[in-house]
N, C-alpha and C. Protein backbone atom coordinates (compact mmCIF):
# COMPACT_ATOMS: atom_id res chain seq x y z
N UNK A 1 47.49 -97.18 -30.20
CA UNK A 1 48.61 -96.90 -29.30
C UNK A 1 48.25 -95.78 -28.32
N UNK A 2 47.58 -94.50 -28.80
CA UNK A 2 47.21 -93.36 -28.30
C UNK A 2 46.16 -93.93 -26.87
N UNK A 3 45.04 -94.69 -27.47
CA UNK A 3 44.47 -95.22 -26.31
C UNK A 3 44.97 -96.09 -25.38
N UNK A 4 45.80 -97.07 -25.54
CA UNK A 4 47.02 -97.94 -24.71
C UNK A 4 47.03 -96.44 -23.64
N UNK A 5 48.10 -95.65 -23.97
CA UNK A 5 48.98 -94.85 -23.03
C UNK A 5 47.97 -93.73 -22.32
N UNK A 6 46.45 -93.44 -22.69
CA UNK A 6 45.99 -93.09 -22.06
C UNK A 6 44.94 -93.81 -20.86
N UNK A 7 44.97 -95.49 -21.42
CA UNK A 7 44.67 -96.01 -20.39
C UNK A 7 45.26 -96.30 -19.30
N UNK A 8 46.92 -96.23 -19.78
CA UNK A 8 47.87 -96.42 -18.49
C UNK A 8 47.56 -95.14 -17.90
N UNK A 9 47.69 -93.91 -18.14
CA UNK A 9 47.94 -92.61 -17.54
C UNK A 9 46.74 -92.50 -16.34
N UNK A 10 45.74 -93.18 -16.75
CA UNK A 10 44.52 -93.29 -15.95
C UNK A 10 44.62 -93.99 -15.01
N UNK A 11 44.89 -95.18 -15.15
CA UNK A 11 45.24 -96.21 -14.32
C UNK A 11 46.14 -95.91 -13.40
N UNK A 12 47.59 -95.49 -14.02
CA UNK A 12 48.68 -95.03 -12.63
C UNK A 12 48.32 -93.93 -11.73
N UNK A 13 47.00 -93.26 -12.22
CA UNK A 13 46.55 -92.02 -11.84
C UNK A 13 45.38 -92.15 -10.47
N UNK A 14 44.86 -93.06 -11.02
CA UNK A 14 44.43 -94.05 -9.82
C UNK A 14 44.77 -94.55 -8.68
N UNK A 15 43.82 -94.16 -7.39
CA UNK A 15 44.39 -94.27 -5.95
C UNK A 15 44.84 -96.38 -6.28
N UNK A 16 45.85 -96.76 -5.83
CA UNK A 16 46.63 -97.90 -5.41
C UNK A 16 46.05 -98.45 -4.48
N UNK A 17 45.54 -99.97 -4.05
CA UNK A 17 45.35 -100.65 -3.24
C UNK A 17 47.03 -100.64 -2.20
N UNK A 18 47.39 -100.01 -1.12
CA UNK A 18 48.51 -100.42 -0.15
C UNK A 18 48.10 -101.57 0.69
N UNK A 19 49.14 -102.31 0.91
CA UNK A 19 49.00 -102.89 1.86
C UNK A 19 49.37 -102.71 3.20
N UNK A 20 48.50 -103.30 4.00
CA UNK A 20 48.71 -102.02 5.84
C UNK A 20 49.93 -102.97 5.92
N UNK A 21 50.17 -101.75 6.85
CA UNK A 21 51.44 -102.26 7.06
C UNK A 21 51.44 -102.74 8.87
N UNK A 22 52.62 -103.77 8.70
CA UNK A 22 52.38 -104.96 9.81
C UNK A 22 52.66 -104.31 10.92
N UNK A 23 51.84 -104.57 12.00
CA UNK A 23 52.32 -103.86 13.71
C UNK A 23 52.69 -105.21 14.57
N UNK A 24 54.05 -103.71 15.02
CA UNK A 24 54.37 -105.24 15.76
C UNK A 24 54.11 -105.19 17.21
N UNK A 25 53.78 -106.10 17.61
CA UNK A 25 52.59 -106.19 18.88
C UNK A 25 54.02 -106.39 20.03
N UNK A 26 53.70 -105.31 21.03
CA UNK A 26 54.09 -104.55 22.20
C UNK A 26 54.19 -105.97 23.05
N UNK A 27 55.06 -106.71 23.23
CA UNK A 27 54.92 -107.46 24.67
C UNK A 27 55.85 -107.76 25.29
N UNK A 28 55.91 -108.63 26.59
CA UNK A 28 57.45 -108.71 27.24
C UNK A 28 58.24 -108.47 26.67
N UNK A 29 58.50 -109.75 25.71
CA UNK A 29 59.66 -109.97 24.74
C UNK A 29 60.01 -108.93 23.55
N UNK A 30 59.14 -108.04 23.24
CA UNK A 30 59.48 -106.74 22.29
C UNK A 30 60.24 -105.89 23.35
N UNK A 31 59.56 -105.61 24.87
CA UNK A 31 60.00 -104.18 25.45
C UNK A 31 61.60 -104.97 26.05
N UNK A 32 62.02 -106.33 26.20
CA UNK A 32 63.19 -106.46 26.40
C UNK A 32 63.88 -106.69 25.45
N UNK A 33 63.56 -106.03 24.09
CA UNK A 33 64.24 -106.14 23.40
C UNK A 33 64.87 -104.69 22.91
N UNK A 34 63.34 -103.99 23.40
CA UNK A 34 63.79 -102.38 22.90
C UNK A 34 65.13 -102.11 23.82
N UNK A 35 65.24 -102.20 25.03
CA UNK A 35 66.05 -101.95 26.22
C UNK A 35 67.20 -102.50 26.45
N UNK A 36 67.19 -104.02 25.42
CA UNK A 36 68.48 -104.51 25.75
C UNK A 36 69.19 -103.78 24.15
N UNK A 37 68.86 -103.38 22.82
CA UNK A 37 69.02 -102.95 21.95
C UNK A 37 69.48 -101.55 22.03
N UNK A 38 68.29 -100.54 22.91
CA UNK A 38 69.05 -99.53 23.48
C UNK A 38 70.06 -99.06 24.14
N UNK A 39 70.69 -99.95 25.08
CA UNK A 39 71.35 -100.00 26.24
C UNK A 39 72.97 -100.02 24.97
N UNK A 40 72.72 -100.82 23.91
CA UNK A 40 73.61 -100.95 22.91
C UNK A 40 74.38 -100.17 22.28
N UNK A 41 73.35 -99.26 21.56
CA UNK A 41 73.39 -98.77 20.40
C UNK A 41 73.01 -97.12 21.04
N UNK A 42 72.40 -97.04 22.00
CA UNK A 42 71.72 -95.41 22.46
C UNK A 42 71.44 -94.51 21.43
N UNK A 43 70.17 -95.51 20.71
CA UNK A 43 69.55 -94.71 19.38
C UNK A 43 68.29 -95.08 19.24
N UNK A 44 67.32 -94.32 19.60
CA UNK A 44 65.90 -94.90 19.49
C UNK A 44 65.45 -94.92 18.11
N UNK A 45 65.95 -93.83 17.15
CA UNK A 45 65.88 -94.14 15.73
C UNK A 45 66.13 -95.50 15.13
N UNK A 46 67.18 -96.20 15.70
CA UNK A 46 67.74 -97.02 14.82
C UNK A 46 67.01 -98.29 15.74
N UNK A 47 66.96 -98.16 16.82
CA UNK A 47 66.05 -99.41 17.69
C UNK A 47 64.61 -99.64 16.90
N UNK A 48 63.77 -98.19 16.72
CA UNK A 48 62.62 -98.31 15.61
C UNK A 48 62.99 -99.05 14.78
N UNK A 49 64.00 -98.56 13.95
CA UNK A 49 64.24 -99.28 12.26
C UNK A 49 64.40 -100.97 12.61
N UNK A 50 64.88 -101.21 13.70
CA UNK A 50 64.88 -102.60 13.85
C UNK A 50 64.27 -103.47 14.08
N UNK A 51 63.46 -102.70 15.16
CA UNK A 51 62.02 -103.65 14.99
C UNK A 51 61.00 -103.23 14.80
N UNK A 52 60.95 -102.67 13.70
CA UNK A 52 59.81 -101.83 13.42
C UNK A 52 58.38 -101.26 13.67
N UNK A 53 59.44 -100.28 14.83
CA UNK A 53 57.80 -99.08 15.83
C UNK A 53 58.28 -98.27 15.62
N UNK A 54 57.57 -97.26 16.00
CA UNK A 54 57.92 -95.82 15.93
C UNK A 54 58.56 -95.59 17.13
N UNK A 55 59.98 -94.59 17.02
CA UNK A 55 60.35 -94.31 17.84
C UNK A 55 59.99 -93.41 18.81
N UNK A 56 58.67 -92.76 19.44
CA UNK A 56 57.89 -92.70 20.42
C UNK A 56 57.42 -94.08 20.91
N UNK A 57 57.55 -95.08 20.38
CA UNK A 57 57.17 -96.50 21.20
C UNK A 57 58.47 -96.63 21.71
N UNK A 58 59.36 -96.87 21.25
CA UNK A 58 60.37 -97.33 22.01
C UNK A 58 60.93 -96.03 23.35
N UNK A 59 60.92 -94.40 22.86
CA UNK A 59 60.52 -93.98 24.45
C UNK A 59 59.87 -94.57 25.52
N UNK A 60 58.47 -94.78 25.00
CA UNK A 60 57.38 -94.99 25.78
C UNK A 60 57.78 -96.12 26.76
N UNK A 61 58.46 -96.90 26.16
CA UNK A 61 58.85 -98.63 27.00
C UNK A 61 60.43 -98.73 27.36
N UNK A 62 61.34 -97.67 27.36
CA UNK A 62 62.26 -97.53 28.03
C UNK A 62 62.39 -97.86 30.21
N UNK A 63 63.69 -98.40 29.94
CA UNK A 63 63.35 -98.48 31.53
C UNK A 63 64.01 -97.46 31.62
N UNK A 64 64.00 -97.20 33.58
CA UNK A 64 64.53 -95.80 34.02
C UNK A 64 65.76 -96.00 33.34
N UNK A 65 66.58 -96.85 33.55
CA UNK A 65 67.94 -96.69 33.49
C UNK A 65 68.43 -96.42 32.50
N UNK A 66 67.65 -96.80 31.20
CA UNK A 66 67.74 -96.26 29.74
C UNK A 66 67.84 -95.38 29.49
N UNK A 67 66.12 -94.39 30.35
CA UNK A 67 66.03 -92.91 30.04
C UNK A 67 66.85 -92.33 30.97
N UNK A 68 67.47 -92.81 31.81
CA UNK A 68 69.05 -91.83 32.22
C UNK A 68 70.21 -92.16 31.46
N UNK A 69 70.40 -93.00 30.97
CA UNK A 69 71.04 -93.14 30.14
C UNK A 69 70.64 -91.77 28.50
N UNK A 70 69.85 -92.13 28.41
CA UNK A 70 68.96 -91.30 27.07
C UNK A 70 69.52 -89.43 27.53
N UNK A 71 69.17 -89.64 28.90
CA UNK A 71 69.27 -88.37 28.95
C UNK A 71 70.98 -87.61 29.25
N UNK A 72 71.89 -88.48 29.44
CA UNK A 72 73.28 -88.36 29.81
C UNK A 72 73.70 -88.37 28.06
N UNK A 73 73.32 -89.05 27.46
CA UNK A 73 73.56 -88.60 26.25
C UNK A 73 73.46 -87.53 25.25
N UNK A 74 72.04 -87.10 25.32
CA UNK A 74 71.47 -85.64 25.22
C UNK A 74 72.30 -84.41 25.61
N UNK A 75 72.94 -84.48 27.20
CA UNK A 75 73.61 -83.84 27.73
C UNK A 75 75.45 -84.22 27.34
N UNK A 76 75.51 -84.83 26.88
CA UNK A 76 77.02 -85.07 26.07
C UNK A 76 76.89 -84.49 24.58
N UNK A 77 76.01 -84.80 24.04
CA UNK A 77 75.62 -84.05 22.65
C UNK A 77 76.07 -82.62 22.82
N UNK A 78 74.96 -81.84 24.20
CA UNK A 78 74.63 -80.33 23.76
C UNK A 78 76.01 -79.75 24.39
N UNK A 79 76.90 -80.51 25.30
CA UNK A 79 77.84 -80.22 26.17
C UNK A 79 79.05 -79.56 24.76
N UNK A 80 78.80 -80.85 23.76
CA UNK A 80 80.05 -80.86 22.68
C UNK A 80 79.51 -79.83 21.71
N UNK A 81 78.40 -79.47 21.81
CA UNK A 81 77.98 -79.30 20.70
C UNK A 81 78.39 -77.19 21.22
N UNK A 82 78.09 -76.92 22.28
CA UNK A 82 78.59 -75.93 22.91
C UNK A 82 79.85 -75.60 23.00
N UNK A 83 80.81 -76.62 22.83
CA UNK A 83 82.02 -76.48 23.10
C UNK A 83 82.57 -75.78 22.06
N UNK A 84 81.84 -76.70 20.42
CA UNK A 84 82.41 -76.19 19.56
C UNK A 84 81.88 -74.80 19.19
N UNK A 85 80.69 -74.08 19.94
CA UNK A 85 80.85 -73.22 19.50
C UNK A 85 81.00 -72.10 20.09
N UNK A 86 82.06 -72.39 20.72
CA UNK A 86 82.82 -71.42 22.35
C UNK A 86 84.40 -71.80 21.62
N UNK A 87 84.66 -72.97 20.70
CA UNK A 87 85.86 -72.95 19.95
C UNK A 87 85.74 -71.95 18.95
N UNK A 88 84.87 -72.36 17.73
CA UNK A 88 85.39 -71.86 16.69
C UNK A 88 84.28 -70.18 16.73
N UNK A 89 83.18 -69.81 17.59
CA UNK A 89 82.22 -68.87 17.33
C UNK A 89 81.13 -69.28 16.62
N UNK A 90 80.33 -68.32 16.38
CA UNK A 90 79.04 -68.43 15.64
C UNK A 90 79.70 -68.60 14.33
N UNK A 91 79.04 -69.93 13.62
CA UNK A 91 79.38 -70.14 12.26
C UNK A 91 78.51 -69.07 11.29
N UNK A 92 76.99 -68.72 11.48
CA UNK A 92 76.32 -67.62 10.85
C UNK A 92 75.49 -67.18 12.14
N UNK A 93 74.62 -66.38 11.26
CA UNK A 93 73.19 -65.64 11.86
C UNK A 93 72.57 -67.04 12.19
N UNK A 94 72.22 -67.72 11.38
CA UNK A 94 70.75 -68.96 11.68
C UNK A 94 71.78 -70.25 11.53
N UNK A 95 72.82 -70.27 12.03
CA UNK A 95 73.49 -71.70 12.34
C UNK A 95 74.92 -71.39 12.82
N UNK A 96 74.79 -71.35 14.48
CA UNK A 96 75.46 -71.02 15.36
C UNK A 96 76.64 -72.29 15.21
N UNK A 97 76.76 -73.90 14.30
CA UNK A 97 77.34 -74.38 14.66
C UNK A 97 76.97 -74.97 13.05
N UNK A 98 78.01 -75.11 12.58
CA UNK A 98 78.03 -75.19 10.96
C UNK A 98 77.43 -76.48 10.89
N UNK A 99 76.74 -76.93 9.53
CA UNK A 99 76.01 -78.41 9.17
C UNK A 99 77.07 -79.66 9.20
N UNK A 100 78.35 -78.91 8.56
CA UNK A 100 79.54 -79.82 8.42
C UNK A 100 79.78 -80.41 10.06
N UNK A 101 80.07 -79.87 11.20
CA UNK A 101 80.50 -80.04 12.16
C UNK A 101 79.24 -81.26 12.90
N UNK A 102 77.83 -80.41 12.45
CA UNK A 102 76.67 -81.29 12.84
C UNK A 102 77.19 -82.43 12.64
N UNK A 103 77.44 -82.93 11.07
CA UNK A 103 77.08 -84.24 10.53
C UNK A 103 78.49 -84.77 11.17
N UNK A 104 79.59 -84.08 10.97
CA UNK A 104 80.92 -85.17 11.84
C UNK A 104 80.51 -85.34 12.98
N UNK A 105 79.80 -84.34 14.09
CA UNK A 105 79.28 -85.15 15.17
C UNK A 105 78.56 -86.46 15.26
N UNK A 106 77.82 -86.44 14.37
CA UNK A 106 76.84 -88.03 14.35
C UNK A 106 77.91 -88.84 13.60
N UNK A 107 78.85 -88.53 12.62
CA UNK A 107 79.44 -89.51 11.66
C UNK A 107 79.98 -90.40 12.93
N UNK A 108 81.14 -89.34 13.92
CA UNK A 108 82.22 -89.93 14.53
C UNK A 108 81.75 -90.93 15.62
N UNK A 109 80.08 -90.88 15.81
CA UNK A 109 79.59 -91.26 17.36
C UNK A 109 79.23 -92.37 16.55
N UNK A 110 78.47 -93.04 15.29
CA UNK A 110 78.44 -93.70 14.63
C UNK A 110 79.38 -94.86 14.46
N UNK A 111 80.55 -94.06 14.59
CA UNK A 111 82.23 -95.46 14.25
C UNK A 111 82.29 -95.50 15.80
N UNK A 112 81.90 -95.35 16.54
CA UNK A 112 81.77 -95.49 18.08
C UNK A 112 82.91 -94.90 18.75
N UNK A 113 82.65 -93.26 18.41
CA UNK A 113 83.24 -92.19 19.33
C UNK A 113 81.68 -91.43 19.83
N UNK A 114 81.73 -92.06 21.42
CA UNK A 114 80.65 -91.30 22.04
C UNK A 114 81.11 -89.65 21.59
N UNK A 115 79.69 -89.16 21.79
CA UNK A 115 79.80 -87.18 22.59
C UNK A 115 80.65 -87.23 22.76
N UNK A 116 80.50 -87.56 23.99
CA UNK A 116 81.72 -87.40 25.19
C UNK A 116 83.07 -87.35 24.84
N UNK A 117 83.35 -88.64 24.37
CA UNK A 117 84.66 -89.18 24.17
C UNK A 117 85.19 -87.86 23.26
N UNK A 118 84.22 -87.31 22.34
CA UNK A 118 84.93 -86.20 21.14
C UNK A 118 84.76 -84.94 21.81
N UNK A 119 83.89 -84.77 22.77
CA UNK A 119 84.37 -83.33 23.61
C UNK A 119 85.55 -83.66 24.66
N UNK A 120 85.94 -84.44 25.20
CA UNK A 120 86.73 -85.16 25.54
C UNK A 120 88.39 -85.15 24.81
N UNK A 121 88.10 -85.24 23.89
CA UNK A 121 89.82 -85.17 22.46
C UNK A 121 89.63 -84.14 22.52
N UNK A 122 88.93 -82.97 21.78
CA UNK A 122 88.77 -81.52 21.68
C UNK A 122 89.47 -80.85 22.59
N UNK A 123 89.26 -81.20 24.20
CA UNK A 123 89.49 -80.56 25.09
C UNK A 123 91.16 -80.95 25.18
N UNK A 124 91.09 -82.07 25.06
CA UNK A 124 92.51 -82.71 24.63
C UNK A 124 93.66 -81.87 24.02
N UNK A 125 93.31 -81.65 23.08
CA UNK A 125 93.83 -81.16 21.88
C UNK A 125 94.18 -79.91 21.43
N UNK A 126 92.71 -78.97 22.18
CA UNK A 126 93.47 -77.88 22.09
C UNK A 126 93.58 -76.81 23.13
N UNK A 127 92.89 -77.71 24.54
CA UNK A 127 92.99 -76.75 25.73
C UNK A 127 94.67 -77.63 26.29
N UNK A 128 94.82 -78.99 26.90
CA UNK A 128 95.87 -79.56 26.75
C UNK A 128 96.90 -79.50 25.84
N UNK A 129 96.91 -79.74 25.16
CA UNK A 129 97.90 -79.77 24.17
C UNK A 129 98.02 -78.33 23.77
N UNK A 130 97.15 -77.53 23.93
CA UNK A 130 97.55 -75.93 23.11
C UNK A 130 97.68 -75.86 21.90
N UNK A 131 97.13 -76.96 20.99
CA UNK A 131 96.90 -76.42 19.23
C UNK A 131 96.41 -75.55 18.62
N UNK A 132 97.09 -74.99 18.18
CA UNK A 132 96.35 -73.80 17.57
C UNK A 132 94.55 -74.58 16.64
N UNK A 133 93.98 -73.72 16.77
CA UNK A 133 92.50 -74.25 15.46
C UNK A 133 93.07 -72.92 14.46
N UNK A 134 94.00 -72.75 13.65
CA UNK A 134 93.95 -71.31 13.14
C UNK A 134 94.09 -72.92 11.81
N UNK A 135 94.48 -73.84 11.95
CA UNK A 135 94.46 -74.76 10.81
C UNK A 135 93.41 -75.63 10.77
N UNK A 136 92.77 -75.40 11.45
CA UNK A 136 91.61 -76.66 11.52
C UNK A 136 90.06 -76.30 10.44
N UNK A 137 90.24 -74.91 10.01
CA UNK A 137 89.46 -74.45 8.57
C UNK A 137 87.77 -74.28 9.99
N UNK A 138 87.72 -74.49 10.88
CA UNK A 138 86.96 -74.34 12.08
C UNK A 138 85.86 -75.95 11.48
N UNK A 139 86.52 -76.85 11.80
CA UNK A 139 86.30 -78.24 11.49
C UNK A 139 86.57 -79.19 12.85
N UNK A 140 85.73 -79.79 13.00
CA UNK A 140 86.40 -81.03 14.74
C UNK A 140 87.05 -82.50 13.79
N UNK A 141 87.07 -81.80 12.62
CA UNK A 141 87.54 -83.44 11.93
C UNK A 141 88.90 -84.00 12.41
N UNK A 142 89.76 -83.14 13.29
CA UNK A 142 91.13 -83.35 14.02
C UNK A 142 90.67 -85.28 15.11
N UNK A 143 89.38 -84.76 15.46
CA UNK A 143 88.96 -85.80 16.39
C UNK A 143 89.35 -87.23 16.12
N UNK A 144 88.89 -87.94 15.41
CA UNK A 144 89.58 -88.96 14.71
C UNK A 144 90.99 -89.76 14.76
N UNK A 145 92.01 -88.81 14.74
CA UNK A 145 93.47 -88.79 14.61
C UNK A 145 93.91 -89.20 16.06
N UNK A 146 93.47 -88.16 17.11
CA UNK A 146 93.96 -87.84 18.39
C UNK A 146 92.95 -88.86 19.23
N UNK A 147 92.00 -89.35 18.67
CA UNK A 147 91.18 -90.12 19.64
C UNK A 147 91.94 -90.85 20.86
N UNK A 148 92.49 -91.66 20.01
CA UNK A 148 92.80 -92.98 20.83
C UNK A 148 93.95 -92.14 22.00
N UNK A 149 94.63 -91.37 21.21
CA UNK A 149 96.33 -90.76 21.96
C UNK A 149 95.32 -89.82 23.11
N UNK A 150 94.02 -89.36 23.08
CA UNK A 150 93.08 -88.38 24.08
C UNK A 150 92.24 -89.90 25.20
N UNK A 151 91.99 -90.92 24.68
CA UNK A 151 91.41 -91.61 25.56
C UNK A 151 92.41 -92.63 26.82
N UNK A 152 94.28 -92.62 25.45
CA UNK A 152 94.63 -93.07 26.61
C UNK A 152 95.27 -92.06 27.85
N UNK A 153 95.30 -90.62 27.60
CA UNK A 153 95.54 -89.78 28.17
C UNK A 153 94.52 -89.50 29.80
N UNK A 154 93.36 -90.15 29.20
CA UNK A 154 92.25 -89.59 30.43
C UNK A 154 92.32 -91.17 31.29
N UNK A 155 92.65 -92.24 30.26
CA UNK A 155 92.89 -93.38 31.09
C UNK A 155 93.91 -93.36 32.71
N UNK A 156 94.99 -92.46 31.96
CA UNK A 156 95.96 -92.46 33.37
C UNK A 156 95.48 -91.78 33.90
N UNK A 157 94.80 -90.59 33.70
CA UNK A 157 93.77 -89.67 34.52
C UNK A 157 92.49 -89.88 35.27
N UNK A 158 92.51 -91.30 34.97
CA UNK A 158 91.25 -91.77 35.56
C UNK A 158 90.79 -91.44 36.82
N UNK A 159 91.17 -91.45 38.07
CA UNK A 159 91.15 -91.00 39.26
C UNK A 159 90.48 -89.38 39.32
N UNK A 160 90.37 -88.95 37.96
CA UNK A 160 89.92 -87.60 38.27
C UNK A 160 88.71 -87.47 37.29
N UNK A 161 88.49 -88.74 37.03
CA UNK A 161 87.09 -88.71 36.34
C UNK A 161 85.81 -88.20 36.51
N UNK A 162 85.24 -88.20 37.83
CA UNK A 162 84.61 -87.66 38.21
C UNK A 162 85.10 -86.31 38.80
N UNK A 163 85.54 -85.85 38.70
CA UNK A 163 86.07 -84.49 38.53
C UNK A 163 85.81 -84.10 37.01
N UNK A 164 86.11 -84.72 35.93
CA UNK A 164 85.89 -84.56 34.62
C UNK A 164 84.19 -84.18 34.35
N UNK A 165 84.02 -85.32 35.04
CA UNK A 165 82.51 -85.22 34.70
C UNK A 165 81.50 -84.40 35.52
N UNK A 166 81.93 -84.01 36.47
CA UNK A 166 81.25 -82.86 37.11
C UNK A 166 81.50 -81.38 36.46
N UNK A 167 83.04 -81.60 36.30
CA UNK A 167 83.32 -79.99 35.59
C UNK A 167 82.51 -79.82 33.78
N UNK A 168 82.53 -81.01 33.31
CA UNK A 168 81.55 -80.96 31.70
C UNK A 168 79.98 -80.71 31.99
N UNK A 169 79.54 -81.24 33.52
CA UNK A 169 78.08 -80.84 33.69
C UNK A 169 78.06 -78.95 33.57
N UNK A 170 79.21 -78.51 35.34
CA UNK A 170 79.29 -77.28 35.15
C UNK A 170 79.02 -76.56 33.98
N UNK A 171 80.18 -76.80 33.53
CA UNK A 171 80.03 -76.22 31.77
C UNK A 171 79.08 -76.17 31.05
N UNK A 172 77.94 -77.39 31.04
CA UNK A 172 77.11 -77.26 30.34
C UNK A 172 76.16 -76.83 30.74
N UNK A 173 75.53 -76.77 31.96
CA UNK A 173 74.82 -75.76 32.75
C UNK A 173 75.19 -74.31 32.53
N UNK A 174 75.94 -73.97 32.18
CA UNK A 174 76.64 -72.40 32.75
C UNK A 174 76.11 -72.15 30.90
N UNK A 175 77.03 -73.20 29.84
CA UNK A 175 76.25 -72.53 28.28
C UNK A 175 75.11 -72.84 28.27
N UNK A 176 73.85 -73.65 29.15
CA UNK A 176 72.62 -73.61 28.50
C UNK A 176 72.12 -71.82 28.80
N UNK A 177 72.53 -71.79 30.02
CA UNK A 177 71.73 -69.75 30.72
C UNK A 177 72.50 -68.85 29.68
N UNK A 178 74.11 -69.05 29.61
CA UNK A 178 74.75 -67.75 28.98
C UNK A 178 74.90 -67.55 27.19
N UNK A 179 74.48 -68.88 26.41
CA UNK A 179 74.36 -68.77 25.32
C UNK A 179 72.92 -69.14 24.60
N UNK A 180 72.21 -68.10 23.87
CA UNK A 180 70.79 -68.26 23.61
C UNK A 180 70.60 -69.26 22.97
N UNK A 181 71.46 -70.00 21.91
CA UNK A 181 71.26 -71.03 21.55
C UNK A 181 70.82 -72.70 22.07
N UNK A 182 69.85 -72.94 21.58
CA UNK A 182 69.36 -74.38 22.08
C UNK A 182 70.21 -76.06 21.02
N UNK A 183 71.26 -76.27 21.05
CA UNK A 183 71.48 -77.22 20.02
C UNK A 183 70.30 -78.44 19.66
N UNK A 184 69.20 -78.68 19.91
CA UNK A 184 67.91 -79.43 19.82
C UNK A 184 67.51 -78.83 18.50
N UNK A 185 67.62 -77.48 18.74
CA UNK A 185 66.63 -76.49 17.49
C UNK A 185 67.95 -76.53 16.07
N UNK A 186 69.10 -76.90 16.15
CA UNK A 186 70.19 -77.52 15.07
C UNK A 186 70.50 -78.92 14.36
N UNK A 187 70.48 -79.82 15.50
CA UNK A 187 70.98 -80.86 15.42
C UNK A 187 69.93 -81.69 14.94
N UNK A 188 69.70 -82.33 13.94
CA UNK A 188 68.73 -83.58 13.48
C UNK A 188 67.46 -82.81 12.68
N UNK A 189 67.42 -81.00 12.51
CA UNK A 189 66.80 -80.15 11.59
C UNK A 189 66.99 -80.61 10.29
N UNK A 190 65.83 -80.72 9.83
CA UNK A 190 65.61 -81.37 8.28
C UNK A 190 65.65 -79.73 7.92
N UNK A 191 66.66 -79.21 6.69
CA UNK A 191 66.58 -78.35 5.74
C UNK A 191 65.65 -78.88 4.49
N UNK A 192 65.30 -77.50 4.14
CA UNK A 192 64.68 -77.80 2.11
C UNK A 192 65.90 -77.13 1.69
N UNK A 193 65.91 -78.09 0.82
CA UNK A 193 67.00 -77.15 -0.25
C UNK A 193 66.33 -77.22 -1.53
N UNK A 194 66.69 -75.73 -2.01
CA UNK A 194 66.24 -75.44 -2.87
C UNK A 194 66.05 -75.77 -4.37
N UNK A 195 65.44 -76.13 -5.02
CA UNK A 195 65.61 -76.68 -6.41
C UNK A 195 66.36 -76.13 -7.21
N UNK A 196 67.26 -76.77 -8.37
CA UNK A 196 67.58 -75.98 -9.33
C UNK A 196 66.96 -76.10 -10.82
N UNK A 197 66.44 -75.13 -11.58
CA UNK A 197 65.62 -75.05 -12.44
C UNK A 197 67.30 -75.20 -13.60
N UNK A 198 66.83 -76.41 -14.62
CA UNK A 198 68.05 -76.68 -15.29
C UNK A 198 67.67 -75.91 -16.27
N UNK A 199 66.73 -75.31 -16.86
CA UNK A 199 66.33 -74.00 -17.87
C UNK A 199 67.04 -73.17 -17.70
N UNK A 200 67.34 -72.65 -16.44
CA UNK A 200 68.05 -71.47 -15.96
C UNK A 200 69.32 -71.77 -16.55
N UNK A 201 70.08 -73.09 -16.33
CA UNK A 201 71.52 -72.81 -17.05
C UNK A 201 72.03 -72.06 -18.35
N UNK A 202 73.07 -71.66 -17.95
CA UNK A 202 73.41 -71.79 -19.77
C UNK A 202 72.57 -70.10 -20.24
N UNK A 203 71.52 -69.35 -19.45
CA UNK A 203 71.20 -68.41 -19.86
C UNK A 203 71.67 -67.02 -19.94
C-alpha cells in the first residue's frame, strides 16, 4: 500500500503533458465580430471570454468608432467614479472610493445601468431632488430604485442634453487636475487578502 501512494505522490508530482491551447485565427470574420460584440456589450473582457483572445487583441482590432466609444466610457466611469467621491469624501488613506461602491458600480452597469446613466440618478437624487446621503451609510445603492423615475426625468429634459453632457465633461476635466486621485489605479485592482491561519483560532 505504502508503495501504491508513493508512486502516486511521484507521479502527481510530475510535470503534466497540457494541451496547447487553441488560437483563434484573426480574420475578417473574427475582427467583425470583435466590433459588432463590442459595440454591444462595451467590454473587451467579456468580448475575449467569448471568443477566446486576449483582450489586447480585441483592442488591437477595434474600429475608430469603438475606441471612441471605449474611450467615452472610460470617461463616464472616472466622471462617476469622482462624483462619488466629491459625495460621500475620501473613504480611507489608500481607497479614496470604498470597494463596496467599486463593485455596485460594475454590478449596476452589468443589469444595464450605463456610468452615465448612474452618475446621471446620483445627480438626480441628491443635487435635484435634495436628499439628504446622511442615510445612505455613504453607499450609491439608492441608484437602482430612482433609476427609471431619474431617466424619465432627463427624458423631458432632453433638449438640454448636450448641455448635460458638456457640463459632466467640464466636471470631469476640472476632478482629473484638482483631485490627486486616478480612479484606473482603484477600479478593476486585484487585492491579496490575507490568509487566515485556522491554528490561530480558539487560542
Amino acid at each position: 500500500m505504502s508503495s501504491v501512494s508513493k508512486y502516486l505522490t511521484i507521479f502527481e508530482a510530475a510535470p503534466q503533458e497540457k494541451e496547447p491551447k487553441k488560437k483563434t485565427k484573426i480574420n475578417e470574420e473574427t475582427i467583425q465580430k470583435i466590433n459588432q460584440r463590442y459595440s454591444e456589450c462595451k467590454n473587451m473582457a467579456q468580448v475575449a471570454r467569448e471568443l477566446g483572445i486576449a483582450p489586447t487583441t480585441v483592442k488591437k482590432y477595434l474600429t475608430e468608432e469603438n475606441l471612441q466609444l471605449k474611450q467615452t466610457e472610460s470617461d463616464d466611469r472616472d466622471a462617476l467614479w469622482y462624483y462619488i467621491f466629491r459625495l460621500f469624501g475620501e473613504y480611507s488613506e489608500d481607497k479614496p472610493v470604498s470597494d463596496w461602491n467599486i463593485t455596485q458600480m460594475q454590478k449596476f452597469r452589468k443589469q444595464g445601468m450605463p456610468y452615465r446613466g448612474q452618475l446621471l440618478t446620483l445627480q438626480y437624487f441628491y443635487d435635484i431632488r435634495k436628499n439628504s446621503k446622511d442615510r445612505s451609510n455613504g453607499s450609491i445603492g439608492i441608484i437602482p430604485f430612482v433609476y427609471d423615475e431619474a431617466r424619465l426625468y432627463y427624458e423631458k429634459q432632453a433638449k438640454k442634453a448636450d448641455e448635460i453632457g458638456r457640463a459632466i465633461q467640464k466636471q470631469l476635466e476640472q476632478d482629473r487636475i484638482e483631485i490627486k486621485y486616478n480612479p484606473s489605479d482603484y477600479i478593476g485592482k486585484k487585492t491579496r487578502r490575507k490568509l487566515i491561519d485556522l491554528n490561530e483560532i480558539g487560542e
